[in-house]
Each structure stands twice: as structure tokens, then as C-alpha cells.
PDB file of N, CA and C in Angstrom:
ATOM      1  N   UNK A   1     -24.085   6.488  25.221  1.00  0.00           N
ATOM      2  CA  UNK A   1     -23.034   5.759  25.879  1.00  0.00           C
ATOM      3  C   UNK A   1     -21.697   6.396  25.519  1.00  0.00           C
ATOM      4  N   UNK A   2     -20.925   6.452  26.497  1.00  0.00           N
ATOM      5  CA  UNK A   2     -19.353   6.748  26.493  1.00  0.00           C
ATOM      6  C   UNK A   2     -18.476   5.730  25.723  1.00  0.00           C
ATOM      7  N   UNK A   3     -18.007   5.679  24.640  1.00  0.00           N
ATOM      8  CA  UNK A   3     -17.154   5.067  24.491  1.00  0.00           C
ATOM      9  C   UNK A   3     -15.706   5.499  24.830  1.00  0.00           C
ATOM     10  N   UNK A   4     -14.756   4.426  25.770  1.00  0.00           N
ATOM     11  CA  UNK A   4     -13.445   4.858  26.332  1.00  0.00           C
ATOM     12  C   UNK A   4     -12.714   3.875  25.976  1.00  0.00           C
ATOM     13  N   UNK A   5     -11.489   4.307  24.723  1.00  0.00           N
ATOM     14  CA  UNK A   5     -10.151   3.821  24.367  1.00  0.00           C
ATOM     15  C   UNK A   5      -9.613   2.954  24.866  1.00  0.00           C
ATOM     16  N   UNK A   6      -9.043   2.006  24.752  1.00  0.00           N
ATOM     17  CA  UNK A   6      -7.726   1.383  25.330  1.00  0.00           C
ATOM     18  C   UNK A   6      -6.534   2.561  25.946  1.00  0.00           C
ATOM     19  N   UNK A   7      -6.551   2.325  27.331  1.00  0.00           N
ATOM     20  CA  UNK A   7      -5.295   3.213  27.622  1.00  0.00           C
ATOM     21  C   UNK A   7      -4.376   2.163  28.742  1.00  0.00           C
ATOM     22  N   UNK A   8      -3.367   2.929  29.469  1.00  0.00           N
ATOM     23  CA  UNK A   8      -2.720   2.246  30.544  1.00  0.00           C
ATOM     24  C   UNK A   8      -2.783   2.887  31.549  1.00  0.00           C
ATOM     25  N   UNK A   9      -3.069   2.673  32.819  1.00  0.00           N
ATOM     26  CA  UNK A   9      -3.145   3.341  34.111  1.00  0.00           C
ATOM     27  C   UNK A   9      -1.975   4.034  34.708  1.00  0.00           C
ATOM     28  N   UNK A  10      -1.842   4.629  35.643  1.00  0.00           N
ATOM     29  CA  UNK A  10      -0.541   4.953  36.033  1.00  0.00           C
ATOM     30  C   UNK A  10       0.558   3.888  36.892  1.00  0.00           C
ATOM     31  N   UNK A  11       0.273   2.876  37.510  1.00  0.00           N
ATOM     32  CA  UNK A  11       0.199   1.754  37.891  1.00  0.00           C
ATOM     33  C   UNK A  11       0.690   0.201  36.606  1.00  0.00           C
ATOM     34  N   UNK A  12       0.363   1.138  35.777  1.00  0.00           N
ATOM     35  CA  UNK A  12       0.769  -0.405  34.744  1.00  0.00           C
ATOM     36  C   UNK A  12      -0.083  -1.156  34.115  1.00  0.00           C
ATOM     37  N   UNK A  13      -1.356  -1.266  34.648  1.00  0.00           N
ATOM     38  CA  UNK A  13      -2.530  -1.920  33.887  1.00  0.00           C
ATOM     39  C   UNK A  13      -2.976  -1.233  33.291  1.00  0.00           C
ATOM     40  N   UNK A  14      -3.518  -2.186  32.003  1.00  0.00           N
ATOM     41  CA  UNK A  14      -3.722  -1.925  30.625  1.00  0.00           C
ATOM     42  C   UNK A  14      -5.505  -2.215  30.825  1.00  0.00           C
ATOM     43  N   UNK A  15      -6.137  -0.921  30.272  1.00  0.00           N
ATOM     44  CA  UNK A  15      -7.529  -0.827  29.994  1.00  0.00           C
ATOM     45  C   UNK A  15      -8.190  -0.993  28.769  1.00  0.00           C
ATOM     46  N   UNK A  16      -8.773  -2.350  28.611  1.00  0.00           N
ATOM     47  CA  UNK A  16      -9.223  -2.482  27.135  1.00  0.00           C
ATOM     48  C   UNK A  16     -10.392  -1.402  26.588  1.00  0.00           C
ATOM     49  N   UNK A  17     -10.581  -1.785  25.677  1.00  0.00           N
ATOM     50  CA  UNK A  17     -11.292  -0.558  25.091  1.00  0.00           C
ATOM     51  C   UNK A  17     -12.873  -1.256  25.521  1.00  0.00           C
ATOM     52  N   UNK A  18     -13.925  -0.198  25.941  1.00  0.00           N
ATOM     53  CA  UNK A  18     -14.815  -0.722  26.678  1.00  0.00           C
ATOM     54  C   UNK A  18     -15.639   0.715  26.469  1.00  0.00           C
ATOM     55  N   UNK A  19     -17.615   0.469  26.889  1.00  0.00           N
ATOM     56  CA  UNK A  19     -18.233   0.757  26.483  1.00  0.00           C
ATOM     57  C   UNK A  19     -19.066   1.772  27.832  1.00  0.00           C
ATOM     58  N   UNK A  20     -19.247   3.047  28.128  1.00  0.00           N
ATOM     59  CA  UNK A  20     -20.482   3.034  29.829  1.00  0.00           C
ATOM     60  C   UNK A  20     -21.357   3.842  29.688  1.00  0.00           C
ATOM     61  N   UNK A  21     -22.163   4.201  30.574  1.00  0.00           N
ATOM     62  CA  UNK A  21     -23.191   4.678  30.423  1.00  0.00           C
ATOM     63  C   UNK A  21     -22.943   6.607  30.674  1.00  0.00           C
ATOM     64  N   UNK A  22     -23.574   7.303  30.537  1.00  0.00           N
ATOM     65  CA  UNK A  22     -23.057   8.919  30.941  1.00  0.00           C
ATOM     66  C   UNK A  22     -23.605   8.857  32.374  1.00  0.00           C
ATOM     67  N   UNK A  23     -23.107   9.457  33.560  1.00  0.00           N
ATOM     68  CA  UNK A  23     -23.432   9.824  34.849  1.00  0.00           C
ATOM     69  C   UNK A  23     -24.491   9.857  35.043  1.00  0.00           C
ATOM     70  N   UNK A  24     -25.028   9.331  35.901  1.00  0.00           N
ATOM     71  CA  UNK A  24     -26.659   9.829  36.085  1.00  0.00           C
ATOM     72  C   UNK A  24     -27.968   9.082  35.099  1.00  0.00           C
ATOM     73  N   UNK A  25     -27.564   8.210  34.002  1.00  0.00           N
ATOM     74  CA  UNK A  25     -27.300   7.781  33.082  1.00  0.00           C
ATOM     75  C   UNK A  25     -28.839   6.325  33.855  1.00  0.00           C
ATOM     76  N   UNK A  26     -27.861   5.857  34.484  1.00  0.00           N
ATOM     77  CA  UNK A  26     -28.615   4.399  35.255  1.00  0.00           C
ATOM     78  C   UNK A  26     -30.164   5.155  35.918  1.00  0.00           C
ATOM     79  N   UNK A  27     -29.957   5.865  36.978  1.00  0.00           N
ATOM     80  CA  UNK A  27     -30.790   6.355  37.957  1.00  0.00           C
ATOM     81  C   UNK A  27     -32.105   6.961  36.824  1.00  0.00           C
ATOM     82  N   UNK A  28     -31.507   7.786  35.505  1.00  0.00           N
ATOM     83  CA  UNK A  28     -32.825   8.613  35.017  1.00  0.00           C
ATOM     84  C   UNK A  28     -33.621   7.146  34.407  1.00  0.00           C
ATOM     85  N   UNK A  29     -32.743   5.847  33.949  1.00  0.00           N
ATOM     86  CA  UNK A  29     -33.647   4.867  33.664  1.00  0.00           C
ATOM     87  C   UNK A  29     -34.520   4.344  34.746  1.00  0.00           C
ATOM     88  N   UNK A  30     -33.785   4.148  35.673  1.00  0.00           N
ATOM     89  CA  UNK A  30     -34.699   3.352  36.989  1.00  0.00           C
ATOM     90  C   UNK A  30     -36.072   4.228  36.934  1.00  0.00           C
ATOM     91  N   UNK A  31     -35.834   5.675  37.007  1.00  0.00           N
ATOM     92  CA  UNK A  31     -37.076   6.474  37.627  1.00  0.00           C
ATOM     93  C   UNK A  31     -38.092   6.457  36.206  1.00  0.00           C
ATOM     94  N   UNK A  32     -37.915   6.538  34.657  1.00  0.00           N
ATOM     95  CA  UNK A  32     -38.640   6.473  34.158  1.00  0.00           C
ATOM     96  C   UNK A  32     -39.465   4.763  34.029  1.00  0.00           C
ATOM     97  N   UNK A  33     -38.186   3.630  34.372  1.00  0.00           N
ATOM     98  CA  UNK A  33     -38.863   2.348  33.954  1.00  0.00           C
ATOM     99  C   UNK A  33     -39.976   2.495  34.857  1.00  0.00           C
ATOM    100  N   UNK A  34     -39.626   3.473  36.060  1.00  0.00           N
ATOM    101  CA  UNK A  34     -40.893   3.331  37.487  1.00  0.00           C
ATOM    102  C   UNK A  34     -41.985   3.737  37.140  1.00  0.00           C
ATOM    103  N   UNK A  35     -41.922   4.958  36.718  1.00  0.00           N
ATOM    104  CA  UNK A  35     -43.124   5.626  36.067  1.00  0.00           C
ATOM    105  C   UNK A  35     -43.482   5.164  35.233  1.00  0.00           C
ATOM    106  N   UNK A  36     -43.094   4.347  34.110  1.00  0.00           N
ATOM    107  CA  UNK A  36     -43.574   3.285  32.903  1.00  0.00           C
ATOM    108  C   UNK A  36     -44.581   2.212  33.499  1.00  0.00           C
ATOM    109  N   UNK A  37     -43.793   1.638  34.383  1.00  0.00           N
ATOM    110  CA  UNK A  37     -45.034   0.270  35.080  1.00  0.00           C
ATOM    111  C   UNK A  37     -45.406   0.907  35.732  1.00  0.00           C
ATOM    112  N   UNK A  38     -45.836   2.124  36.613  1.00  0.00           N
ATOM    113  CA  UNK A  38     -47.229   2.796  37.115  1.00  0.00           C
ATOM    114  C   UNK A  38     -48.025   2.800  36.088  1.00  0.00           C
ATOM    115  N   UNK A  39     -47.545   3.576  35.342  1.00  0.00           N
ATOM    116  CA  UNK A  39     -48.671   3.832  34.141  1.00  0.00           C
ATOM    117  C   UNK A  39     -49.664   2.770  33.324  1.00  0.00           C
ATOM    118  N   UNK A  40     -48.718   2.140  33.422  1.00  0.00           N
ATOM    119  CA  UNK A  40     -49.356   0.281  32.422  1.00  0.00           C
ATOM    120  C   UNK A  40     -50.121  -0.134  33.565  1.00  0.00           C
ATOM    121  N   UNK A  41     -49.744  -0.454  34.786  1.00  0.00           N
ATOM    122  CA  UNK A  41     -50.213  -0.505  36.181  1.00  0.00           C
ATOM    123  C   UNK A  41     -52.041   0.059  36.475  1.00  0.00           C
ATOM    124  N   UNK A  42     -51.739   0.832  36.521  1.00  0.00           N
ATOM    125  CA  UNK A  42     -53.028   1.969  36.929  1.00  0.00           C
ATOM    126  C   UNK A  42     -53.949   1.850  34.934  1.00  0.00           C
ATOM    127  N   UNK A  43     -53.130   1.719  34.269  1.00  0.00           N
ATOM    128  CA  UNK A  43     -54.197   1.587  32.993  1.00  0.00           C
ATOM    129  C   UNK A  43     -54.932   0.417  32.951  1.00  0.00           C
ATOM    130  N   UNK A  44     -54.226  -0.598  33.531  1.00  0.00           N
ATOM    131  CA  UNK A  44     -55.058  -2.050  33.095  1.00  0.00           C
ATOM    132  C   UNK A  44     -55.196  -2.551  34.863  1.00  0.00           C
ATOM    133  N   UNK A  45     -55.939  -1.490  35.231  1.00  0.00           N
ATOM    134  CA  UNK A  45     -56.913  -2.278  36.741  1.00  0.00           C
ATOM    135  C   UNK A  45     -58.078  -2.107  37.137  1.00  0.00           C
ATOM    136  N   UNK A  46     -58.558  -1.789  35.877  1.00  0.00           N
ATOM    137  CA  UNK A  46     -60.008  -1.653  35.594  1.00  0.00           C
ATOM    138  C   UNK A  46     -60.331  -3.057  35.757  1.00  0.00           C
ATOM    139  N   UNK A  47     -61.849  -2.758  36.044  1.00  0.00           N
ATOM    140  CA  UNK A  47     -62.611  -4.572  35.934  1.00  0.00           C
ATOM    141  C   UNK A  47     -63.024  -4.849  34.572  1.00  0.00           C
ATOM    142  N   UNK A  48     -63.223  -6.307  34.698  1.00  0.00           N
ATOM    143  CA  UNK A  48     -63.408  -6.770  33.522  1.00  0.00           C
ATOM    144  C   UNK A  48     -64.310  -6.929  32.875  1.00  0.00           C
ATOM    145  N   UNK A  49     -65.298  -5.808  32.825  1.00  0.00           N
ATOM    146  CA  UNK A  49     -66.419  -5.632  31.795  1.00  0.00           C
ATOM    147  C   UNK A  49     -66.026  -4.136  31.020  1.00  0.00           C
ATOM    148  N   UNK A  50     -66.630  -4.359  29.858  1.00  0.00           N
ATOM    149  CA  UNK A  50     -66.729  -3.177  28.927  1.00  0.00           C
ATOM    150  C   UNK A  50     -66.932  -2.226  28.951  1.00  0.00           C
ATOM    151  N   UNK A  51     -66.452  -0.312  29.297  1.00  0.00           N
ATOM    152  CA  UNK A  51     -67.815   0.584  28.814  1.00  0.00           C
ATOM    153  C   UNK A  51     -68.441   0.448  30.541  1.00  0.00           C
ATOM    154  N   UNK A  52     -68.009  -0.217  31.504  1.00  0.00           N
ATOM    155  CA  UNK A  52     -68.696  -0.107  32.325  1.00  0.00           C
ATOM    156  C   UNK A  52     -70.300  -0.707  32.839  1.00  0.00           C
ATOM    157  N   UNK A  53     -70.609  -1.789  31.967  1.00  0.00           N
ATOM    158  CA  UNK A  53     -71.932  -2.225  31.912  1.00  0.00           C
ATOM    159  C   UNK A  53     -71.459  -3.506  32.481  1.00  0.00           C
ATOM    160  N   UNK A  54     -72.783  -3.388  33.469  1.00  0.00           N
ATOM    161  CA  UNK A  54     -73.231  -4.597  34.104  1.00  0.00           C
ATOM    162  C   UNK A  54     -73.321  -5.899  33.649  1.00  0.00           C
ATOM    163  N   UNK A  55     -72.996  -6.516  34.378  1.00  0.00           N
ATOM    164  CA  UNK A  55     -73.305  -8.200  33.759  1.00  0.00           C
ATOM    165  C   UNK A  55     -74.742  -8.748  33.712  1.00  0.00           C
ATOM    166  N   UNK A  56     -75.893  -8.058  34.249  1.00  0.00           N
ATOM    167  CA  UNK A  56     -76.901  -8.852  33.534  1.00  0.00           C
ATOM    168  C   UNK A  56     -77.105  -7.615  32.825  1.00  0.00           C
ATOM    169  N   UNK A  57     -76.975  -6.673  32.215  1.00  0.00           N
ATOM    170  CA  UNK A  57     -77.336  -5.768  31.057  1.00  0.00           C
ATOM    171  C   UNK A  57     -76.637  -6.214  30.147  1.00  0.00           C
ATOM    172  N   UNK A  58     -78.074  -6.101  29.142  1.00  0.00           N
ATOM    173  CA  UNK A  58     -77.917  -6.688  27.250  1.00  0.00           C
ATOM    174  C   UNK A  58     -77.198  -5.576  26.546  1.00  0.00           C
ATOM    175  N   UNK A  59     -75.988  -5.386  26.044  1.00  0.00           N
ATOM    176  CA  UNK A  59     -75.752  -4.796  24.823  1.00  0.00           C
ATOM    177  C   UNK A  59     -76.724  -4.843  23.518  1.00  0.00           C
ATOM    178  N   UNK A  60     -76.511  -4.055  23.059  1.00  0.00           N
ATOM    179  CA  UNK A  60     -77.243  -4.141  21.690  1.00  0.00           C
ATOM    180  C   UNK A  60     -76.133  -4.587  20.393  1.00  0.00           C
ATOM    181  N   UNK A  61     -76.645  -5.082  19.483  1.00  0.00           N
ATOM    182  CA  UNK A  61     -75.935  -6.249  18.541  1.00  0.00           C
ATOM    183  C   UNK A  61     -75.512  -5.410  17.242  1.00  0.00           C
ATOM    184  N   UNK A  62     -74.324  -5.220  17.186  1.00  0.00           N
ATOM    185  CA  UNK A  62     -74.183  -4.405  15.749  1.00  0.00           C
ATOM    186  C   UNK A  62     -74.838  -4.763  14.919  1.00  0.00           C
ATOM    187  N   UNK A  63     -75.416  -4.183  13.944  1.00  0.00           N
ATOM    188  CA  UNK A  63     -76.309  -3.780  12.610  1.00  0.00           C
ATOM    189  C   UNK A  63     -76.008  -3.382  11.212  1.00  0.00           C
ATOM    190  N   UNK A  64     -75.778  -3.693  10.388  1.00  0.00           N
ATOM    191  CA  UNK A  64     -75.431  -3.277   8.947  1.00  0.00           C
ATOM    192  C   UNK A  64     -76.166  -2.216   8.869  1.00  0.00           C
ATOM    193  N   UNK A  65     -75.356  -1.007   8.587  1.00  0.00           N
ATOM    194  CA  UNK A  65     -75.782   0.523   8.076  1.00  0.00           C
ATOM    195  C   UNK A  65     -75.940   0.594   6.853  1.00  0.00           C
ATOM    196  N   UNK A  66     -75.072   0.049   5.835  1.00  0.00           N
ATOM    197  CA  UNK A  66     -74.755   0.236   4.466  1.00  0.00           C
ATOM    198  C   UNK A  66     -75.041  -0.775   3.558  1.00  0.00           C
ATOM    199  N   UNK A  67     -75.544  -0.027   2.533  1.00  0.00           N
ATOM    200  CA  UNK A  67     -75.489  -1.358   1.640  1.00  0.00           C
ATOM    201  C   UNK A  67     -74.606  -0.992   0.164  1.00  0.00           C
ATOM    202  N   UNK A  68     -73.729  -2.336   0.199  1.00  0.00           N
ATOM    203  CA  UNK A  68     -72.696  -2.262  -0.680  1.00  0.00           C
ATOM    204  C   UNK A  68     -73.089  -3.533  -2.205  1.00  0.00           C
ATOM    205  N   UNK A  69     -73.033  -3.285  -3.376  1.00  0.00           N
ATOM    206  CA  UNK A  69     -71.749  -2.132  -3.501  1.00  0.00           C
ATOM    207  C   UNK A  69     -72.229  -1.020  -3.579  1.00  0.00           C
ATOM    208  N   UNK A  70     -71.967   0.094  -3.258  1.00  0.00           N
ATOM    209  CA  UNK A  70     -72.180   1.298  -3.673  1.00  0.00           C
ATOM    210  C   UNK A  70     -72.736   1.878  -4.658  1.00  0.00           C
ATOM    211  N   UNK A  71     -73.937   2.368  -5.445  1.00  0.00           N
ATOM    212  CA  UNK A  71     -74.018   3.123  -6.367  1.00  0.00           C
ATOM    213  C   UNK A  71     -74.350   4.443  -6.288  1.00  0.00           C
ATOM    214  N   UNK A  72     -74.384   5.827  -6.820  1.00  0.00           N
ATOM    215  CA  UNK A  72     -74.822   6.895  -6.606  1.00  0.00           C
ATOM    216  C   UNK A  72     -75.608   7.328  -7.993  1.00  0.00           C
ATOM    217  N   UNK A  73     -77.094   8.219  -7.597  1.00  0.00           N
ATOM    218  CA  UNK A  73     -77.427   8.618  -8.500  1.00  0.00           C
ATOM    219  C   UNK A  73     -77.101   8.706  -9.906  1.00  0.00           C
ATOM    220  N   UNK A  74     -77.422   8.243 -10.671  1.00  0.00           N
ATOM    221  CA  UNK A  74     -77.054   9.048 -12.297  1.00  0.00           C
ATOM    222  C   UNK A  74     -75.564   8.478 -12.472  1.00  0.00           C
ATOM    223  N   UNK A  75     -75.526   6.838 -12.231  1.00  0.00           N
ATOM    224  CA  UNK A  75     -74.025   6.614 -12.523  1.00  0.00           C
ATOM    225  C   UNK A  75     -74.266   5.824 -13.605  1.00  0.00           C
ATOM    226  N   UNK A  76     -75.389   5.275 -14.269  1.00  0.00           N
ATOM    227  CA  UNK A  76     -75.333   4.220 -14.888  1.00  0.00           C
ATOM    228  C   UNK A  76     -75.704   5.090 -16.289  1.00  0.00           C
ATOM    229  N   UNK A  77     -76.147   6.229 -16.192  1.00  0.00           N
ATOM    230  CA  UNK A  77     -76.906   6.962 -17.230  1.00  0.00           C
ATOM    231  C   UNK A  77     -75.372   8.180 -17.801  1.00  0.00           C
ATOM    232  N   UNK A  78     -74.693   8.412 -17.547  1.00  0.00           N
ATOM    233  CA  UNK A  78     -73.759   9.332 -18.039  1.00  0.00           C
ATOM    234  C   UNK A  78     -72.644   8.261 -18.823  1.00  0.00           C
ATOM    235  N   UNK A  79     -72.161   8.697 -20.175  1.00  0.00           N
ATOM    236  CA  UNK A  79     -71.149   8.093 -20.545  1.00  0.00           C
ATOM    237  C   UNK A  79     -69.804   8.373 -19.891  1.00  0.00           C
ATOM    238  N   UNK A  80     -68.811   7.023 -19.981  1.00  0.00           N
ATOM    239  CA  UNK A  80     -67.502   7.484 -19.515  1.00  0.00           C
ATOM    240  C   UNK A  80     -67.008   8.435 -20.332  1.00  0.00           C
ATOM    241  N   UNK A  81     -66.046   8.780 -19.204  1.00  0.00           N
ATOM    242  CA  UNK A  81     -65.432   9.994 -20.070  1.00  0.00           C
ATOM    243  C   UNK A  81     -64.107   9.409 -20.497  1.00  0.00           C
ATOM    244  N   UNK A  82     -63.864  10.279 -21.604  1.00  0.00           N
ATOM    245  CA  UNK A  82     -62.826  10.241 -22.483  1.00  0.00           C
ATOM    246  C   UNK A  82     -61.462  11.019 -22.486  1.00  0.00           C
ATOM    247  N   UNK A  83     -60.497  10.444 -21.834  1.00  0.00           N
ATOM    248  CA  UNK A  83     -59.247  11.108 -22.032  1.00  0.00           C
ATOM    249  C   UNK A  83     -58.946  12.383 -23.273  1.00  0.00           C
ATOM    250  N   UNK A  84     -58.850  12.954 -22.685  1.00  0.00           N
ATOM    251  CA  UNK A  84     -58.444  14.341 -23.607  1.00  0.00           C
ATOM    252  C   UNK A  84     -57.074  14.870 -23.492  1.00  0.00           C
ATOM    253  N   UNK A  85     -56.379  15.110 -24.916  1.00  0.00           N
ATOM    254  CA  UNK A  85     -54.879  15.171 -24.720  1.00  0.00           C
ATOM    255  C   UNK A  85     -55.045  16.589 -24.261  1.00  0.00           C
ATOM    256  N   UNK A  86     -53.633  16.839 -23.456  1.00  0.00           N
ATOM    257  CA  UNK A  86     -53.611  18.254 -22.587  1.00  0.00           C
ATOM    258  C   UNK A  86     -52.678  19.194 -23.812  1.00  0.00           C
ATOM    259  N   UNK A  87     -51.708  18.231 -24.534  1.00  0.00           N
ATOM    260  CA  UNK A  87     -50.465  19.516 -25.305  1.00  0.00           C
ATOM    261  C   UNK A  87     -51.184  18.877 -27.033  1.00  0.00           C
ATOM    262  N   UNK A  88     -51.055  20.019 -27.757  1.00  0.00           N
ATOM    263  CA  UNK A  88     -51.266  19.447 -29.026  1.00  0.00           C
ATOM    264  C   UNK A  88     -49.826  19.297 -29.824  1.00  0.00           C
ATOM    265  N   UNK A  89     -49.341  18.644 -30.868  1.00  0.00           N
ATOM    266  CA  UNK A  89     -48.104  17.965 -31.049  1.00  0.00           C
ATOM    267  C   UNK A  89     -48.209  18.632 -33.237  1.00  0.00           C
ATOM    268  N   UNK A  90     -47.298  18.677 -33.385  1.00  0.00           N
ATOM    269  CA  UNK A  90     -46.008  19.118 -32.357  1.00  0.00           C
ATOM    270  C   UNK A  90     -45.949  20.765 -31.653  1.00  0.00           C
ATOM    271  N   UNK A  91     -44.558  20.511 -30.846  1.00  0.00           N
ATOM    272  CA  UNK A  91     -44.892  21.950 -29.837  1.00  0.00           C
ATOM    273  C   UNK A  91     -43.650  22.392 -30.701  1.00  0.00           C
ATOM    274  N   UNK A  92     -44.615  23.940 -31.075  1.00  0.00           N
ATOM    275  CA  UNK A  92     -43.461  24.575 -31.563  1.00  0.00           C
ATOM    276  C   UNK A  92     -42.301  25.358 -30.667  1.00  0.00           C
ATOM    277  N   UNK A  93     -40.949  25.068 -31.164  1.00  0.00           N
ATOM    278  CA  UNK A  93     -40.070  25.692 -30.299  1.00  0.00           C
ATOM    279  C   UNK A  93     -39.627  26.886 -30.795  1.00  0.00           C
ATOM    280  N   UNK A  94     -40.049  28.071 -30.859  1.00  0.00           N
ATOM    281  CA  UNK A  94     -39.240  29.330 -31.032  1.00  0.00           C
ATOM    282  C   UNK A  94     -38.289  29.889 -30.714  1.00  0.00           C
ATOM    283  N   UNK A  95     -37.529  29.923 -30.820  1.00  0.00           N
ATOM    284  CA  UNK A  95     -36.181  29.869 -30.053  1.00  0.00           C
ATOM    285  C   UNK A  95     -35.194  31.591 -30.414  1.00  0.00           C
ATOM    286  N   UNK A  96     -36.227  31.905 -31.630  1.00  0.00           N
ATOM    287  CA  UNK A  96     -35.632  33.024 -32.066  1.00  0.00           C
ATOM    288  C   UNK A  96     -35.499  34.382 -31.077  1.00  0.00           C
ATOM    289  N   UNK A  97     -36.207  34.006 -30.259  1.00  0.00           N
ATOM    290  CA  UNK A  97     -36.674  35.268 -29.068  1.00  0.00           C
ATOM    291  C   UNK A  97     -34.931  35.654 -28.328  1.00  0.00           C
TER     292      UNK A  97
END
């Protein structure tokens, strides 16, 4: 948007300070809002079954794949492991270099 100053006309009237759009500005909205509701339009005019299946055809009924909780091989048989320090203390600073 353009913002345009308070000025005075040549005429004498005084133009408050006010807000517009850039040229061309209106029209590129109209043509995309158009193409926006085509699109939403033409996406949702499908009929109202699923996937395309018939109304007396049975879907099949989701099924539990997994069984939780989770364990994997050889988890109950290994000890935890133990944090191991990474720096040993104290760190010497040589500084003589």
C-alpha cells in the first residue's frame, strides 16, 4: 500500500493523510480471488463417497499391526550403561608454549 501525506491541492483543499492501494493493485486481487474459488470449487465436487467405492461395497476394518510396548531382542539381558567422563580433571594448562 501507498502511503500519501497530508498535502493541499492547488485549489485550497487540504488532503488528510490517507492510505491506497498500488495501480493495478485491485484487478491482480480480483483475478487471483477468481482463480482461488475455482480451485476450492473444482477440489470439493467430488461425490460423496471415499477412494471412490461404491455404496454397497464393504471396506475392510483397520487392524492392529503392532504390539506395544515395544521390546527388542537382548534388552532385558545387557546391563545399563554407565556414563563415562569424557575430560579427566584437572586439565593441565601449559601456557609456556
Amino acid at each position: 500500500m501507498v502511503q500519501v501525506r497530508e498535502y493541499e491541492r492547488a485549489d485550497g483543499t487540504k488532503v488528510r493523510t490517507h492510505s491506497r492501494w498500488y495501480p493495478g493493485a485491485r484487478r491482480e486481487l480480483t483475478i487471483f480471488a477468481v482463480i482461488s474459488l475455482a480451485i476450492v470449487g473444482f477440489g470439493h465436487s467430488g461425490g460423496g463417497t471415499a477412494g471412490g467405492a461404491g455404496a454397497d461395497e464393504r471396506l475392510p476394518r483397520p487392524q492392529q499391526t503392532g504390539v506395544y510396548p515395544v521390546h527388542f531382542p537382548g534388552w532385558d539381558k545387557q546391563p545399563e550403561p554407565r556414563p563415562t567422563p569424557t575430560v579427566s580433571y584437572p586439565i593441565p594448562w601449559d601456557r609456556s608454549r
